[in-house]
Protein backbone atom coordinates (compact mmCIF):
# COMPACT_ATOMS: atom_id res chain seq x y z
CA UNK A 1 -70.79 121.51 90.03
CA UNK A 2 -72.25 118.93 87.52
CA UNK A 3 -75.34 117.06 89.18
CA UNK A 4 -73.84 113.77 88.49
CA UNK A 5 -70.66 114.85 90.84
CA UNK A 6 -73.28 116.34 93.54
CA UNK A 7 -74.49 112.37 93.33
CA UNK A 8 -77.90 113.71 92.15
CA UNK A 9 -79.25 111.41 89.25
CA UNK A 10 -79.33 112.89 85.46
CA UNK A 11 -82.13 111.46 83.16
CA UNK A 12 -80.98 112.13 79.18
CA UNK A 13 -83.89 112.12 76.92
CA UNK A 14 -83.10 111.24 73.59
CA UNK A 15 -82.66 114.06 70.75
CA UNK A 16 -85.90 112.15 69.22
CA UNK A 17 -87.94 111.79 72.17
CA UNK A 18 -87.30 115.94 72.50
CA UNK A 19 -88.66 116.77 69.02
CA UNK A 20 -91.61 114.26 69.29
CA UNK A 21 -93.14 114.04 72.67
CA UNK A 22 -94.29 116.92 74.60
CA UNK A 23 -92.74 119.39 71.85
CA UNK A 24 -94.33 122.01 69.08
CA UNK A 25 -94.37 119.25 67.05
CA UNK A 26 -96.39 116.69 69.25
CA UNK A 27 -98.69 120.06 69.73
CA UNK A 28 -98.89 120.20 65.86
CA UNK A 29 -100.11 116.56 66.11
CA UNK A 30 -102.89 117.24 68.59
CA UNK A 31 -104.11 120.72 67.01
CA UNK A 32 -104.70 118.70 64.06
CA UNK A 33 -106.26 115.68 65.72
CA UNK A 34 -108.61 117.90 67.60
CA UNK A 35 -109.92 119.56 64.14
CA UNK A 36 -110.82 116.31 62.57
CA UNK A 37 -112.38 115.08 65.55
CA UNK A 38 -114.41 118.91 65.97
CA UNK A 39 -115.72 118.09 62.02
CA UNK A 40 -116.38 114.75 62.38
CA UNK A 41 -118.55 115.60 65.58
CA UNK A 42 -120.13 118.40 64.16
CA UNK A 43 -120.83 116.26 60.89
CA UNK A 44 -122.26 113.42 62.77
CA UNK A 45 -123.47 114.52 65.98
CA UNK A 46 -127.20 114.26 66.52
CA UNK A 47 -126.99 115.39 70.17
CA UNK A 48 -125.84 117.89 72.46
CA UNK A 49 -122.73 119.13 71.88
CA UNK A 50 -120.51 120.26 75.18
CA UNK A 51 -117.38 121.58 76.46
CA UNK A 52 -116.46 119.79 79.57
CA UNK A 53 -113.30 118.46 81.36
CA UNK A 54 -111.17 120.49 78.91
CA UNK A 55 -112.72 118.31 75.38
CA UNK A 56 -115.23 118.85 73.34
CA UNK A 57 -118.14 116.19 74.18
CA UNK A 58 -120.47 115.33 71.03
CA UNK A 59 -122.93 112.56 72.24
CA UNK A 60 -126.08 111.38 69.58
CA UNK A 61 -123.07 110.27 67.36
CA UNK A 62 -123.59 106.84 65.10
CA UNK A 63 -121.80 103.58 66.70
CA UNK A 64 -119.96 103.34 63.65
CA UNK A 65 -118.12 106.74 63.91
CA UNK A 66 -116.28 105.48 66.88
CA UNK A 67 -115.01 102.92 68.69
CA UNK A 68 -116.08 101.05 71.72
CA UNK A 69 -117.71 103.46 74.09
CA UNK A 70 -116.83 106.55 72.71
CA UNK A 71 -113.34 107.67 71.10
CA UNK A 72 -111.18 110.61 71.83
CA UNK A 73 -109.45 112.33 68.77
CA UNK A 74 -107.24 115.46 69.95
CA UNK A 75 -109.51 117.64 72.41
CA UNK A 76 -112.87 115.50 71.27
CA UNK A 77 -114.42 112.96 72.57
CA UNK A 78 -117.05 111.36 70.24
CA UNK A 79 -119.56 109.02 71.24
CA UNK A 80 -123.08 108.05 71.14
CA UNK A 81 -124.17 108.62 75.21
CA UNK A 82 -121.34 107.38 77.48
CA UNK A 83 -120.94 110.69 79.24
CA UNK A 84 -120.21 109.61 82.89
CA UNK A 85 -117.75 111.57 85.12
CA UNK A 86 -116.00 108.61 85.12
CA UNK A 87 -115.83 108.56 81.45
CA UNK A 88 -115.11 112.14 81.08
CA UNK A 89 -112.14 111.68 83.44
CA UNK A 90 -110.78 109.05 81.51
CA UNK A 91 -111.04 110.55 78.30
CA UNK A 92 -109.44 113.66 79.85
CA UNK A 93 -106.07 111.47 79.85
CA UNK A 94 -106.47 110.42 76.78
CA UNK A 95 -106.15 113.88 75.53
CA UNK A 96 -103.66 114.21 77.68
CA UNK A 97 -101.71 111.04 75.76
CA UNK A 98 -102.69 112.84 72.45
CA UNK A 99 -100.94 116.10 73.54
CA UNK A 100 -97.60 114.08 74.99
CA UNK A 101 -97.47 112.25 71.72
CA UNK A 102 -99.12 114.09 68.90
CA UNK A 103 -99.22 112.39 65.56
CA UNK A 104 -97.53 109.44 66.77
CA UNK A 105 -100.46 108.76 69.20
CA UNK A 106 -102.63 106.58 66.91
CA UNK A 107 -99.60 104.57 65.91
CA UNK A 108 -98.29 103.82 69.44
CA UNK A 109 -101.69 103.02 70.56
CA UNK A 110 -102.42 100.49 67.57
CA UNK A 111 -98.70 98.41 68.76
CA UNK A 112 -100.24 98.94 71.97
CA UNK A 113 -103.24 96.14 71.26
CA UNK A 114 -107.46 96.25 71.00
CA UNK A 115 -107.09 94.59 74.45
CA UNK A 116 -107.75 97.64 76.94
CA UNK A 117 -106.36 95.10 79.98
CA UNK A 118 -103.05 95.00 77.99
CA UNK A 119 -103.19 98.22 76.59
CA UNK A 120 -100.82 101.13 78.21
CA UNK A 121 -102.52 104.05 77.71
CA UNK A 122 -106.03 102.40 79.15
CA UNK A 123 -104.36 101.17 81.74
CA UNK A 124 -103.10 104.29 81.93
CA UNK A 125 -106.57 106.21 81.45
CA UNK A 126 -108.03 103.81 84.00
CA UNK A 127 -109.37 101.06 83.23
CA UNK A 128 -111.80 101.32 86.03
CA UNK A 129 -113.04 105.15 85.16
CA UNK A 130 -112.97 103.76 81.53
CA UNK A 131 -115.67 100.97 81.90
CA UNK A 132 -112.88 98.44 81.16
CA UNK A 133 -113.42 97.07 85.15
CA UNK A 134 -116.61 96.52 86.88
């Protein structure tokens, strides 16, 4: 019996949305993400470099190889020494984001805005965990 005759809701998702979120291809996206963001850490990281949360934490970075706080690219998160729990927690969604969309990521968060109160995947993230909120 079809689920739509057993009055049980059907969600379609879109032939495109299947081959570029939460596919091999999306996976593709973040595998590749995570080795630029492992060589640019490596190349710039002046401090201790860590696994925790499920990324790849390189703190002692430059300001100017990242943005705001610290950036996450793939499985990295880059930044200079905002480390928190908090942070890490936060950050941990992000990569979460980057797996869900792969390549695409860095586009869809650019139309998403700089503003992190207007921005869907801080909101997202937590804006609170994030630093965003005090």
């Amino acid at each position: 019996m079809a689920a739509a005759a057993r009055g049980l809701r059907t969600t379609r998702v879109s032939p495109v949305r299947g081959i570029l979120f939460d596919s091999p291809l999306s996976r593709l996206g973040y595998l590749y993400a995570t080795a630029v963001g492992l060589v640019w850490g490596f190349v710039w990281s002046t401090g201790r470099v860590q696994r925790r949360d499920g990324l790849f934490v390189f703190t002692g970075m430059p300001t100017w190889t990242f943005g705001r706080g610290g950036s996450c690219v793939g499985g990295c998160y880059l930044t200079a020494h905002n480390v928190s729990n908090d942070v890490l927690e936060h950050e941990a969604v992000h990569k979460q984001q980057w797996l869900r969309y792969g390549f695409l990521f860095p586009l869809l968060y650019f139309i998403a805005g700089r503003d992190p109160l207007k921005n869907r995947f801080e909101i997202e993230a937590g804006l609170e965990k994030g630093g965003y909120l005090r």
